[in-house]
C-alpha atoms as a PDB file:
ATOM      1  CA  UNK A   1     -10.584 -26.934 131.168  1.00  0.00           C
ATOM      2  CA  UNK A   2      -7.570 -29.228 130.106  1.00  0.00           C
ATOM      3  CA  UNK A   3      -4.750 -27.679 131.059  1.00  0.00           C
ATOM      4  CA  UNK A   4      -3.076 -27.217 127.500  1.00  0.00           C
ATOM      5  CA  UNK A   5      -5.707 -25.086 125.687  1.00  0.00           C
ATOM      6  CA  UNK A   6      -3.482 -22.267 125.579  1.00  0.00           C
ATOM      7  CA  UNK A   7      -5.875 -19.734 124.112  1.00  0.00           C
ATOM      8  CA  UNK A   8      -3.252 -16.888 122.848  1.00  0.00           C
ATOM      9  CA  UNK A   9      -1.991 -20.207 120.083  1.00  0.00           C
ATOM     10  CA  UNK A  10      -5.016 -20.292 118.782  1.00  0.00           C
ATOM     11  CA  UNK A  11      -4.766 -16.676 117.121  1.00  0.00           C
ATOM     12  CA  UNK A  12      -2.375 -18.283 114.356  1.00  0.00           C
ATOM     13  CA  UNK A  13      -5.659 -19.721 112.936  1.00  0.00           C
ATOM     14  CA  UNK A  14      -6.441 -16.618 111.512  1.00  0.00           C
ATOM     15  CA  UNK A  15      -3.946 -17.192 109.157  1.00  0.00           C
ATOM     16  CA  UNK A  16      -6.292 -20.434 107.881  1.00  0.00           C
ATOM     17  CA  UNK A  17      -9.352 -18.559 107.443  1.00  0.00           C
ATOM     18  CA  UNK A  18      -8.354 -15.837 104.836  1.00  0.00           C
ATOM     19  CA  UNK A  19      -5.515 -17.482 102.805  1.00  0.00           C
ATOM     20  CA  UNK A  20      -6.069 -20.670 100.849  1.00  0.00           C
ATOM     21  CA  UNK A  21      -6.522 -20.457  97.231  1.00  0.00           C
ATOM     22  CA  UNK A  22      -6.759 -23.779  95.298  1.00  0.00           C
ATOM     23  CA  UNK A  23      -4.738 -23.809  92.459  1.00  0.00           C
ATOM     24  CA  UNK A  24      -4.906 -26.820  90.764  1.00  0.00           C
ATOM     25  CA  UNK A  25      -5.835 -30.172  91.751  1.00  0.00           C
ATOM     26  CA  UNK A  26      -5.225 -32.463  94.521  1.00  0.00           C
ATOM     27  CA  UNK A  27      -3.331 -31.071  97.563  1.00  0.00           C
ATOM     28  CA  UNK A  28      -1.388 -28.098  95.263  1.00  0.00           C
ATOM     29  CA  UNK A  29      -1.474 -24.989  97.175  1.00  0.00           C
ATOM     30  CA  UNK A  30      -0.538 -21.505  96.739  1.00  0.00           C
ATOM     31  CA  UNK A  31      -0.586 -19.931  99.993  1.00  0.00           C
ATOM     32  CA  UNK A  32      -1.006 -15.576 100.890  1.00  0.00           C
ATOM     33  CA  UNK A  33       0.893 -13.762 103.102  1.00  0.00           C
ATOM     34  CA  UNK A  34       0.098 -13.434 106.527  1.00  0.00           C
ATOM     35  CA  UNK A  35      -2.846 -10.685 107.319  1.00  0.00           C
ATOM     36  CA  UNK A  36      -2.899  -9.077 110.342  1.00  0.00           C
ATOM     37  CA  UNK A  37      -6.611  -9.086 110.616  1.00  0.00           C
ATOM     38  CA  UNK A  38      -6.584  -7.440 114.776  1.00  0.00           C
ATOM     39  CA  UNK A  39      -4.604  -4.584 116.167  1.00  0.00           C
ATOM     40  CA  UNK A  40      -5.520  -4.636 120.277  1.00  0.00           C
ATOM     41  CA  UNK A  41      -2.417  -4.792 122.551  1.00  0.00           C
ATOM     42  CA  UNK A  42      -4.575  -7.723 124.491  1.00  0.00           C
ATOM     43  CA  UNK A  43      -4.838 -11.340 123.894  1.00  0.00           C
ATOM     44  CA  UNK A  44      -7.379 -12.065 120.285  1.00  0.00           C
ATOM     45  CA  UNK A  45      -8.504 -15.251 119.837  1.00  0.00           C
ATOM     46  CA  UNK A  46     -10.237 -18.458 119.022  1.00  0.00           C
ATOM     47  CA  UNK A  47     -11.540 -16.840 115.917  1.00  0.00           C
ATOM     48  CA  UNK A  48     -14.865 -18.455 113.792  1.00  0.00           C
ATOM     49  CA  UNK A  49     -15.526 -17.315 110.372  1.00  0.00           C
ATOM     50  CA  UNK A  50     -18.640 -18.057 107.770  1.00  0.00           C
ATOM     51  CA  UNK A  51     -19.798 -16.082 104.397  1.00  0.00           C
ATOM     52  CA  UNK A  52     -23.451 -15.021 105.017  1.00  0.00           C
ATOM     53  CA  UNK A  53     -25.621 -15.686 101.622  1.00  0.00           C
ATOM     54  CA  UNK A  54     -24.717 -11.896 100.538  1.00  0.00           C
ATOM     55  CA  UNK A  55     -20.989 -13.108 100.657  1.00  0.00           C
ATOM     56  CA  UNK A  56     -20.126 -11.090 103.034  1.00  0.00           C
ATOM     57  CA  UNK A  57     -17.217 -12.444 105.748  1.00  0.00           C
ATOM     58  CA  UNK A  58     -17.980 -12.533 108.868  1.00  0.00           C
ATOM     59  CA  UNK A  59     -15.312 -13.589 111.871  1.00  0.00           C
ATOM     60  CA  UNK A  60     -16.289 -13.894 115.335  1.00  0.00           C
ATOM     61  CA  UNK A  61     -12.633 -13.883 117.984  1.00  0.00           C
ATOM     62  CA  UNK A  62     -13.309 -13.663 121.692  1.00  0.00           C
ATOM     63  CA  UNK A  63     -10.662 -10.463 123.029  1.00  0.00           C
ATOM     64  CA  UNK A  64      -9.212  -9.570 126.556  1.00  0.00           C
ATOM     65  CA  UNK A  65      -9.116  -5.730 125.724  1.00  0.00           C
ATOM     66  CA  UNK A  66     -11.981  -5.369 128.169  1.00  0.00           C
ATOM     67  CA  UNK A  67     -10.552  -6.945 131.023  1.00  0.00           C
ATOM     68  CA  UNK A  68     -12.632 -10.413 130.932  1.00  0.00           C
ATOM     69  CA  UNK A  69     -13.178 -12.050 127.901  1.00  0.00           C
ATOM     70  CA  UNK A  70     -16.058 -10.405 125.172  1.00  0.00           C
ATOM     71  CA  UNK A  71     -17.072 -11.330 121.830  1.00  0.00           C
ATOM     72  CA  UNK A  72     -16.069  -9.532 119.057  1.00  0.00           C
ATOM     73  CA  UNK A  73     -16.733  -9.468 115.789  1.00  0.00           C
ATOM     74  CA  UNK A  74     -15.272  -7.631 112.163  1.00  0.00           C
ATOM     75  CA  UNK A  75     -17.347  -7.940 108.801  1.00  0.00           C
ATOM     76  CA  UNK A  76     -15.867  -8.331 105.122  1.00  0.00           C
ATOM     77  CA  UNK A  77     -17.480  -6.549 102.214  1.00  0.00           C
ATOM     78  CA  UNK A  78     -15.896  -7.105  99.152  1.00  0.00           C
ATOM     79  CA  UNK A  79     -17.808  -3.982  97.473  1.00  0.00           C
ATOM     80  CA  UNK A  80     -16.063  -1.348  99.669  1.00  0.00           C
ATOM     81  CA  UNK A  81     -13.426   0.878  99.493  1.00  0.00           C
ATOM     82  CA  UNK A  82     -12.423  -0.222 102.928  1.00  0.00           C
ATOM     83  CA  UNK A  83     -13.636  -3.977 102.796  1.00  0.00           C
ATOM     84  CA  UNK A  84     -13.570  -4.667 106.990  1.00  0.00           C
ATOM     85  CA  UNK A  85     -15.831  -3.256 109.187  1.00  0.00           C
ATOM     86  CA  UNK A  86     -15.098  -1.675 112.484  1.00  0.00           C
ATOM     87  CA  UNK A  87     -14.587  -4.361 115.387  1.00  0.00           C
ATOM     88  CA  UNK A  88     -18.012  -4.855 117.428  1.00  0.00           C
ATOM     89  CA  UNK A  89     -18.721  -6.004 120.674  1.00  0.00           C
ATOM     90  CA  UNK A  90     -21.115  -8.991 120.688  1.00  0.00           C
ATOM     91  CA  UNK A  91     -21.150  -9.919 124.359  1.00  0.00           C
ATOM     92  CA  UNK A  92     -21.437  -7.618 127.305  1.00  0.00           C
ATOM     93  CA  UNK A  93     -20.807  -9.382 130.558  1.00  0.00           C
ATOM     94  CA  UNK A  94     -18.806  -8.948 133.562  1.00  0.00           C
ATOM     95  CA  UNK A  95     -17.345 -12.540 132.546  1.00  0.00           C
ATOM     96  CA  UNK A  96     -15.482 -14.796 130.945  1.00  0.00           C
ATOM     97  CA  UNK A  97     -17.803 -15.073 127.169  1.00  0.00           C
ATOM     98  CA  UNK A  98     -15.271 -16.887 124.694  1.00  0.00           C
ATOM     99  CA  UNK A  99     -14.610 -19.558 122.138  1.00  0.00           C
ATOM    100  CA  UNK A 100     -17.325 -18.561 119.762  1.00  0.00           C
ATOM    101  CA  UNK A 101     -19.183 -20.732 116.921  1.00  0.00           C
ATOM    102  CA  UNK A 102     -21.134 -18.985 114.324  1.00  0.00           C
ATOM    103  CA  UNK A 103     -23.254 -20.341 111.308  1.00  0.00           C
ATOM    104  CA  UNK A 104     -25.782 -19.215 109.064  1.00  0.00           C
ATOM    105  CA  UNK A 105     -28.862 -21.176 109.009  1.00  0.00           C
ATOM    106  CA  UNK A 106     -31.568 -21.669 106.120  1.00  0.00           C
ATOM    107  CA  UNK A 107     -33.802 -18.875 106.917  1.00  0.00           C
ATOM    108  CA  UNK A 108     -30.991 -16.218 106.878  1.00  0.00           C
ATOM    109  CA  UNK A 109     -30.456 -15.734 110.225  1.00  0.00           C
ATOM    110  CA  UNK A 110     -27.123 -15.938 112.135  1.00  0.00           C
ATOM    111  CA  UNK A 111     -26.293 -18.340 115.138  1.00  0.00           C
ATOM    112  CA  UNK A 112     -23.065 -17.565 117.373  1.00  0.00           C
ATOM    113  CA  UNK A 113     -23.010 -19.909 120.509  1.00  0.00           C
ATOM    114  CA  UNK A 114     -19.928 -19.190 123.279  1.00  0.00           C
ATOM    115  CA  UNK A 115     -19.086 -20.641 126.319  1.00  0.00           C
ATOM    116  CA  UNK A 116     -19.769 -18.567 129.638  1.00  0.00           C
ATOM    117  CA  UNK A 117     -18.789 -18.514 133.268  1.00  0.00           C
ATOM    118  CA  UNK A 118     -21.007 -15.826 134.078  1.00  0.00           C
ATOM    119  CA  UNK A 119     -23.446 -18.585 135.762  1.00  0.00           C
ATOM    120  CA  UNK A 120     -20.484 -19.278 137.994  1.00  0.00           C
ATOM    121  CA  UNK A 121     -19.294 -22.051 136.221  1.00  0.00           C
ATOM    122  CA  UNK A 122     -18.960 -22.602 132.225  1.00  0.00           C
ATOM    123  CA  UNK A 123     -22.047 -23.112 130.429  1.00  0.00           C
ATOM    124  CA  UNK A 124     -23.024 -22.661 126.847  1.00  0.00           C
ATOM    125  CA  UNK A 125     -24.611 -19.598 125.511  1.00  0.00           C
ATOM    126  CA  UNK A 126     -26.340 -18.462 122.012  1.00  0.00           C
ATOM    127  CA  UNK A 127     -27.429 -15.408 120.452  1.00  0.00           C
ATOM    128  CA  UNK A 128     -29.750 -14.691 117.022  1.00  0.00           C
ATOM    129  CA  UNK A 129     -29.177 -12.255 114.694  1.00  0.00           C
ATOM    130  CA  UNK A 130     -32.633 -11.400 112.416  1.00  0.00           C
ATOM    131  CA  UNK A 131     -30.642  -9.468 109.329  1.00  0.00           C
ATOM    132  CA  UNK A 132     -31.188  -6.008 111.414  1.00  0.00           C
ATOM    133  CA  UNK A 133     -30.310  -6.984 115.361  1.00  0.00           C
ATOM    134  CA  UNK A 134     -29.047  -9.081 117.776  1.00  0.00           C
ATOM    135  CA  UNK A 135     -31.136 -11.690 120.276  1.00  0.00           C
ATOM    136  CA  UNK A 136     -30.830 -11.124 124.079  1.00  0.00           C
ATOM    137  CA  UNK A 137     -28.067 -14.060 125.151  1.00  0.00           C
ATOM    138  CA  UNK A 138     -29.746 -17.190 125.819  1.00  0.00           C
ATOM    139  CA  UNK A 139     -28.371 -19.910 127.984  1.00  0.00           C
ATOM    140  CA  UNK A 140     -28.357 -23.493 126.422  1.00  0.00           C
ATOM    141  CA  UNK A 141     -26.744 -25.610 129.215  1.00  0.00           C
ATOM    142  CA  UNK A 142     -27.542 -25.834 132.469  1.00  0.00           C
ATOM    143  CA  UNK A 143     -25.207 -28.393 134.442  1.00  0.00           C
ATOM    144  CA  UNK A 144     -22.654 -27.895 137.438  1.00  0.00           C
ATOM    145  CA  UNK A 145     -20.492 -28.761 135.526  1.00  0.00           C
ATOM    146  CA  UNK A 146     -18.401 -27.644 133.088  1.00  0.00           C
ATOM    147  CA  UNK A 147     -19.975 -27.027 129.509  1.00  0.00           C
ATOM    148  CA  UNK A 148     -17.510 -25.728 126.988  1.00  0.00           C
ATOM    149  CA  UNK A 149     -15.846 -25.107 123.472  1.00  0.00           C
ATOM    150  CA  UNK A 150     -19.241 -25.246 121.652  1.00  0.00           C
ATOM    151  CA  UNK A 151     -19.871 -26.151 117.825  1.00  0.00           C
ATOM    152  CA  UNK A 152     -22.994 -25.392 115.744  1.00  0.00           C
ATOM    153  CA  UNK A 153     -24.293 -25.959 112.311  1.00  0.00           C
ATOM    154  CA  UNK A 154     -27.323 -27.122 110.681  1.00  0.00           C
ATOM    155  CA  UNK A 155     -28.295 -30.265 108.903  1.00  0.00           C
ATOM    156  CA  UNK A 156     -30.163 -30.232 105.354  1.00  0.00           C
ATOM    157  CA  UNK A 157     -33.812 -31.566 107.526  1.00  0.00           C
ATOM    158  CA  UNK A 158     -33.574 -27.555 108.781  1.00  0.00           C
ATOM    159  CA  UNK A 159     -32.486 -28.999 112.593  1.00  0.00           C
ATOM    160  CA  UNK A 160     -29.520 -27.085 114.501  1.00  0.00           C
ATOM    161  CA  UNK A 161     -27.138 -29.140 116.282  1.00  0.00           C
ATOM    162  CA  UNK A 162     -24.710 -27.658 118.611  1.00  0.00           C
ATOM    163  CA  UNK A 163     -21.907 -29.753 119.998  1.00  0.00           C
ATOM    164  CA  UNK A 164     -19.944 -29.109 123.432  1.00  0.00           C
ATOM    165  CA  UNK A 165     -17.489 -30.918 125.576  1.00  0.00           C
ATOM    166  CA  UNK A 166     -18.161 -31.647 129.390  1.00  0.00           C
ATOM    167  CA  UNK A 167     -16.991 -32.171 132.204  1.00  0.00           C
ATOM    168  CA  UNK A 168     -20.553 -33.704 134.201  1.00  0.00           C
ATOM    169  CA  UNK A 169     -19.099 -37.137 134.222  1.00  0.00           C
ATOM    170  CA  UNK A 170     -15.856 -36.650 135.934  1.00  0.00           C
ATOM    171  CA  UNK A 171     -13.847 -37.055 132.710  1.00  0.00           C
ATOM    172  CA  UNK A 172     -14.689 -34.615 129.625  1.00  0.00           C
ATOM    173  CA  UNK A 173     -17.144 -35.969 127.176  1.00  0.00           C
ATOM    174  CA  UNK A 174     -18.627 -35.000 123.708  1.00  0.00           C
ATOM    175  CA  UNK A 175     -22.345 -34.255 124.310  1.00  0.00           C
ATOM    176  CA  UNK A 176     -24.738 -32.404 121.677  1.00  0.00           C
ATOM    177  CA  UNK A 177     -28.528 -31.145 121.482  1.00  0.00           C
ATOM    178  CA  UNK A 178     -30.914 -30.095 118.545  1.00  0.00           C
ATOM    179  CA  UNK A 179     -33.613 -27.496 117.998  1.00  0.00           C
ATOM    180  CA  UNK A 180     -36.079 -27.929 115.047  1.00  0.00           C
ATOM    181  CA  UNK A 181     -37.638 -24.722 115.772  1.00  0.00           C
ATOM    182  CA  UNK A 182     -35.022 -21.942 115.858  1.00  0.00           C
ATOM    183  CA  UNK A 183     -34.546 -22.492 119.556  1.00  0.00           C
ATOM    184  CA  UNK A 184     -38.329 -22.563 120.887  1.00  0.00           C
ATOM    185  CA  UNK A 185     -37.643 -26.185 121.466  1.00  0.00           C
ATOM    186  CA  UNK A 186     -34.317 -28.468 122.486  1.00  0.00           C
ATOM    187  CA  UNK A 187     -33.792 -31.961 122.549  1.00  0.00           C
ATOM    188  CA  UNK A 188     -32.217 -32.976 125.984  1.00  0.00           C
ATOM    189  CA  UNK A 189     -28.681 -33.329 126.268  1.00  0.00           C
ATOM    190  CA  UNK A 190     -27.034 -36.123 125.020  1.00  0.00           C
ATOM    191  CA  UNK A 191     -23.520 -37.327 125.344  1.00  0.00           C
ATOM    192  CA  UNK A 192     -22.005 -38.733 122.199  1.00  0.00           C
ATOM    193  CA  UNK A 193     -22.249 -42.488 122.480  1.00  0.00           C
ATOM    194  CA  UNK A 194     -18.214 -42.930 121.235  1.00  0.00           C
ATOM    195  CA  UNK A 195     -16.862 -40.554 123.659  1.00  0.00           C
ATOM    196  CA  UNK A 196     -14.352 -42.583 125.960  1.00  0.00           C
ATOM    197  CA  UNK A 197     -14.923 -43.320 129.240  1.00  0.00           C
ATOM    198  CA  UNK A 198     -11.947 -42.721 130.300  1.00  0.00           C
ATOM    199  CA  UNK A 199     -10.083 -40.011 128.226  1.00  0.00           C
ATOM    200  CA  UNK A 200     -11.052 -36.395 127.929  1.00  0.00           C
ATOM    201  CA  UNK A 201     -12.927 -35.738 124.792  1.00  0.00           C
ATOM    202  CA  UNK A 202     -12.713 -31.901 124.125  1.00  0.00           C
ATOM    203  CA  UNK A 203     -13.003 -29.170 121.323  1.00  0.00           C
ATOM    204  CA  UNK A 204     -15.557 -30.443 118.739  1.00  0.00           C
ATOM    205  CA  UNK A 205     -15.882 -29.550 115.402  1.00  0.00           C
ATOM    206  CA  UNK A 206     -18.818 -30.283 113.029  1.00  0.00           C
ATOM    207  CA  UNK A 207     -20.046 -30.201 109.885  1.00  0.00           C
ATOM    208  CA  UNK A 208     -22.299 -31.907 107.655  1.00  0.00           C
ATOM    209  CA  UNK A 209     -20.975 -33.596 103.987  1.00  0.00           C
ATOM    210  CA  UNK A 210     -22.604 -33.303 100.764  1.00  0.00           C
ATOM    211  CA  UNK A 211     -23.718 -36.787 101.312  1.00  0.00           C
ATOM    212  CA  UNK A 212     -25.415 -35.848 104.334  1.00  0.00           C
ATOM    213  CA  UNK A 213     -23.310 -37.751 106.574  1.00  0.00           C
ATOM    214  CA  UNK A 214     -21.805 -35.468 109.466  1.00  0.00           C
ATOM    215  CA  UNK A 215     -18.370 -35.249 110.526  1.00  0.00           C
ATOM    216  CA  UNK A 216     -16.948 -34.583 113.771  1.00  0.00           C
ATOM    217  CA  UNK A 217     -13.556 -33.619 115.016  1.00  0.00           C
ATOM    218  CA  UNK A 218     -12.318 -33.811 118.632  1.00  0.00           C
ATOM    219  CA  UNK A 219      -9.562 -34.209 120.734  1.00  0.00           C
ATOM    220  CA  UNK A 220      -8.191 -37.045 122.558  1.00  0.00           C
ATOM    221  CA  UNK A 221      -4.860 -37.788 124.553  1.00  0.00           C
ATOM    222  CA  UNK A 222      -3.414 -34.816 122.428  1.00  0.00           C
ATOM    223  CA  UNK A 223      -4.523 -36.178 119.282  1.00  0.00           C
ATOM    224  CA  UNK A 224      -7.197 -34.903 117.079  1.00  0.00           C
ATOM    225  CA  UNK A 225      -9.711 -38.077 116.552  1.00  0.00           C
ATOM    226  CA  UNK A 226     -12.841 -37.896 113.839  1.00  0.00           C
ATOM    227  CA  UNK A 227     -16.199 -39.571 113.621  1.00  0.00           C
ATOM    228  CA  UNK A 228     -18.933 -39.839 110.675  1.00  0.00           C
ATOM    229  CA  UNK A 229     -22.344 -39.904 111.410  1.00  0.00           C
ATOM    230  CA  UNK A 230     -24.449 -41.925 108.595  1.00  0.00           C
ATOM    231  CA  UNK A 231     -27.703 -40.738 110.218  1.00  0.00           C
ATOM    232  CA  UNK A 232     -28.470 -43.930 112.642  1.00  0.00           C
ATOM    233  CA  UNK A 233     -24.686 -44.564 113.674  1.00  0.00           C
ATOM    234  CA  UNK A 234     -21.576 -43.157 114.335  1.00  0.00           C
ATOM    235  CA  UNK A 235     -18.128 -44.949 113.233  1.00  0.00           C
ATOM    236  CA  UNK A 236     -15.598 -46.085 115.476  1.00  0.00           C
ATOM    237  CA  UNK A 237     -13.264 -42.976 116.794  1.00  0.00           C
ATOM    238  CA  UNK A 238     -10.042 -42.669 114.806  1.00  0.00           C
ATOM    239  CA  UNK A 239      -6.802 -40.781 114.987  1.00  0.00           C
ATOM    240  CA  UNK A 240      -6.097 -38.467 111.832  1.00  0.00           C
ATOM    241  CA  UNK A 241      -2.880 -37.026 114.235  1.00  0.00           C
ATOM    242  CA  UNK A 242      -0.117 -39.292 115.143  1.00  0.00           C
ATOM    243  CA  UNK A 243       3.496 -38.783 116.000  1.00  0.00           C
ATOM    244  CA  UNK A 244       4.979 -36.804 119.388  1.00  0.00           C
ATOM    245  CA  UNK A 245       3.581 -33.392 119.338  1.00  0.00           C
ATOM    246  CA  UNK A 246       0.391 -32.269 121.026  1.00  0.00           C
ATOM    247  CA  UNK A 247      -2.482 -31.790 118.440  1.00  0.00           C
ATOM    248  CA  UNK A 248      -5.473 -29.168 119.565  1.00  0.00           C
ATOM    249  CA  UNK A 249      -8.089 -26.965 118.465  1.00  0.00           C
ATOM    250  CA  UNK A 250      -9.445 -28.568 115.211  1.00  0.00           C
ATOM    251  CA  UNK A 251     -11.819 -27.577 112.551  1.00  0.00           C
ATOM    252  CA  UNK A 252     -12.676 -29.235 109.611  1.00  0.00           C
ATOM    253  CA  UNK A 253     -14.720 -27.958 106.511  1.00  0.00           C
ATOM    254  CA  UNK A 254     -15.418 -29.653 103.105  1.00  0.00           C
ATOM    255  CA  UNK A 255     -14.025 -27.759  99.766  1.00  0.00           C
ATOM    256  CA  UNK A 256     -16.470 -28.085  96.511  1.00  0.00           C
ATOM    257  CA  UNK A 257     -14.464 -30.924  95.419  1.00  0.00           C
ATOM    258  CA  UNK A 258     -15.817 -33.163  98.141  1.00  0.00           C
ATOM    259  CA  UNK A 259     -12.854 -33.565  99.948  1.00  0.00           C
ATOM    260  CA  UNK A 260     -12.409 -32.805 103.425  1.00  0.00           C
ATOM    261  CA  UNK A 261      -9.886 -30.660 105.468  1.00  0.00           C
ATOM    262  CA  UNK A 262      -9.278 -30.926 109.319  1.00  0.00           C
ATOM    263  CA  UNK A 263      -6.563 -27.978 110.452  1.00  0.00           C
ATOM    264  CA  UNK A 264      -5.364 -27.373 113.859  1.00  0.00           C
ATOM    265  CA  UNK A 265      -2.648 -26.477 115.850  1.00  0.00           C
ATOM    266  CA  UNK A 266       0.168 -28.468 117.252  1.00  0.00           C
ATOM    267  CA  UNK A 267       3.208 -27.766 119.329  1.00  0.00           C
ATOM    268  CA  UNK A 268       4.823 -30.260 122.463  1.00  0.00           C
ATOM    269  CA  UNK A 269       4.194 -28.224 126.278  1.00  0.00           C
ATOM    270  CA  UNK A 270       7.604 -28.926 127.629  1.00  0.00           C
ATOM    271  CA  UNK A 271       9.493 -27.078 131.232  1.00  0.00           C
ATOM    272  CA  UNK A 272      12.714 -27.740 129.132  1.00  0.00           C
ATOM    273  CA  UNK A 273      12.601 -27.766 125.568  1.00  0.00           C
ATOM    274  CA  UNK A 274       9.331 -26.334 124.556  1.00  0.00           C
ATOM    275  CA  UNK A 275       8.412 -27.042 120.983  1.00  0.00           C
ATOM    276  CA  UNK A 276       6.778 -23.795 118.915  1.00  0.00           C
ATOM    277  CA  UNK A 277       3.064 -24.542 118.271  1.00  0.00           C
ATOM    278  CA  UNK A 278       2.034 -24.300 114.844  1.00  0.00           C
ATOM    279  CA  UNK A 279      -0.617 -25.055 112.176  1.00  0.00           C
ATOM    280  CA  UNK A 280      -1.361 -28.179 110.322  1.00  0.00           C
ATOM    281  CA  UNK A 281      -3.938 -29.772 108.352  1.00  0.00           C
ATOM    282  CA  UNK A 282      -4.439 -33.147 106.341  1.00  0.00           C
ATOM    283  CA  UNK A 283      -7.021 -33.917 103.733  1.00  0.00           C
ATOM    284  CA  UNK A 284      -9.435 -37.034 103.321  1.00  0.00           C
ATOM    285  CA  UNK A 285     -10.127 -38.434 100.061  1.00  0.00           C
ATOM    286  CA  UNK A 286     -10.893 -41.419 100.845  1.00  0.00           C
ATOM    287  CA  UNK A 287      -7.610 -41.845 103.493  1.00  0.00           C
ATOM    288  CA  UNK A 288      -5.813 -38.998 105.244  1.00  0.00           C
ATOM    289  CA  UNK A 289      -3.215 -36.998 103.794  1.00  0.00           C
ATOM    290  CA  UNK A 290       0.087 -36.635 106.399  1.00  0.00           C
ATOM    291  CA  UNK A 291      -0.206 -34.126 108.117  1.00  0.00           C
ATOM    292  CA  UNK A 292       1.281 -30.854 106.163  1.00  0.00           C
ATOM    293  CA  UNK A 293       3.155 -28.187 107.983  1.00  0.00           C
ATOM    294  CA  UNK A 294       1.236 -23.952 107.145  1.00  0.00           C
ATOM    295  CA  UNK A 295       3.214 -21.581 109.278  1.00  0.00           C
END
């Protein structure tokens, strides 16, 4: 992996997933406190979080409290005394299983893809929940190389599309593949035709717009870059970070307004004067907000 995804940063993005509430319109925000959402004396992170279709919460982290890195996972239920579930163990490997990606596709059931070295090297994983029980792991990747930092959802044509960066070309690249079939059946790899040839292109986010189009986030050179898909070509890739700090880990999302949100984290890796890392996000309706400073 590039040498600045510093894992134990990304636990400030919890503080995304459970505290925006729109208050009016445009970029107006009135932001929550801070809630702690994990209590382990180990390393929590890289958290993923959907609402099922019985609007339930779920939030997928991987955790260190078991030596290597496992999956966890903690459920929201608004109609309980005590809303949050106990924290449960998803993966059970003598390995490194992190960076999860959950969705909920059409037919109800749950996807959660990871990124394993229990191969020997880093390759992309997925597991199926049915409403009642978990899948056995299943292994989506299966290069030398490095596969890692996966991102799934599903389009409105019913396919699943999970994105990954790798390392098979000598640089790190953006590739993706597609099942139609709930995973019977995968399209081969294929590396995303605007990753550079040069530069490593890492960390993807994805999502599809209410006009069908689908938007990806990456990073590049320490800056987070996005790309729309119309459904025959992507656009050129273009910087929504710019300035002197390092920009990682994004994820973008559309609100019911239409607009969308990118957020990551930012900081500057420096021997002498390091600068904190914190989050950000900017906004696109129809250009891109600056970026706005959350903790």
């Amino acid at each position: 992996m590039p040498n600045k995804r510093v894992h134990l940063v990304a636990l400030t993005l919890l503080v995304i997933l459970f505290s925006v509430i729109i208050v009016s319109s445009g970029f107006t925000m009135a932001w929550s406190l801070d809630m702690r959402l994990t209590w382990d004396e180990e390393y929590d992170a890289m958290p993923s979080v959907i609402q099922t279709t019985d609007e339930k919460i779920w939030v997928f982290w991987h955790s260190y409290r078991t030596n290597d890195a496992e999956i966890f996972y903690k459920v929201y239920d608004g109609s309980q005394v005590h809303p949050w579930s106990l924290e449960m163990r998803l993966t059970n490997n003598q390995s490194e299983d992190g960076t999860p990606s959950a969705m909920q596709a059409a037919d109800g059931k749950m996807w959660v893809v990871w990124m394993s070295n229990r191969v020997g090297n880093y390759e992309i994983f997925y597991k199926i929940r049915d409403g009642i029980s978990w899948s056995p792991d299943f292994r989506l990747t299966f290069d030398a190389a490095v596969d890692e930092l996966p991102s799934i959802m599903q389009t409105e044509d019913g396919k699943i599309w999970v994105f990954w960066d790798s390392g098979r070309n000598g640089n790190y690249d953006i590739f993706y593949k597609t099942t139609l079939d709930s995973g019977q059946n995968w399209s081969p790899d294929s590396r995303l035709s605007i990753s550079s040839t040069s530069a490593d292109d890492w960390d993807p986010s994805v999502m599809q717009a209410k006009d069908n189009k689908i938007w990806l986030t990456w990073v590049r050179n320490d800056h987070v870059y996005y790309s729309v898909f119309d459904g025959s070509l992507w656009s050129s890739a273009s910087k929504v970070t710019s300035g002197g700090l390092d920009n990682w880990h994004p994820s973008i999302m559309q609100t019911q307004d239409s607009k969308i949100w990118v957020v990551w984290d930012a900081g500057k890796v420096s021997a002498t004067q390091p600068v904190p890392t914190d989050i950000y996000y900017s906004v696109f309706d129809g250009s891109w907000s600056s970026p706005l400073q959350i903790t």
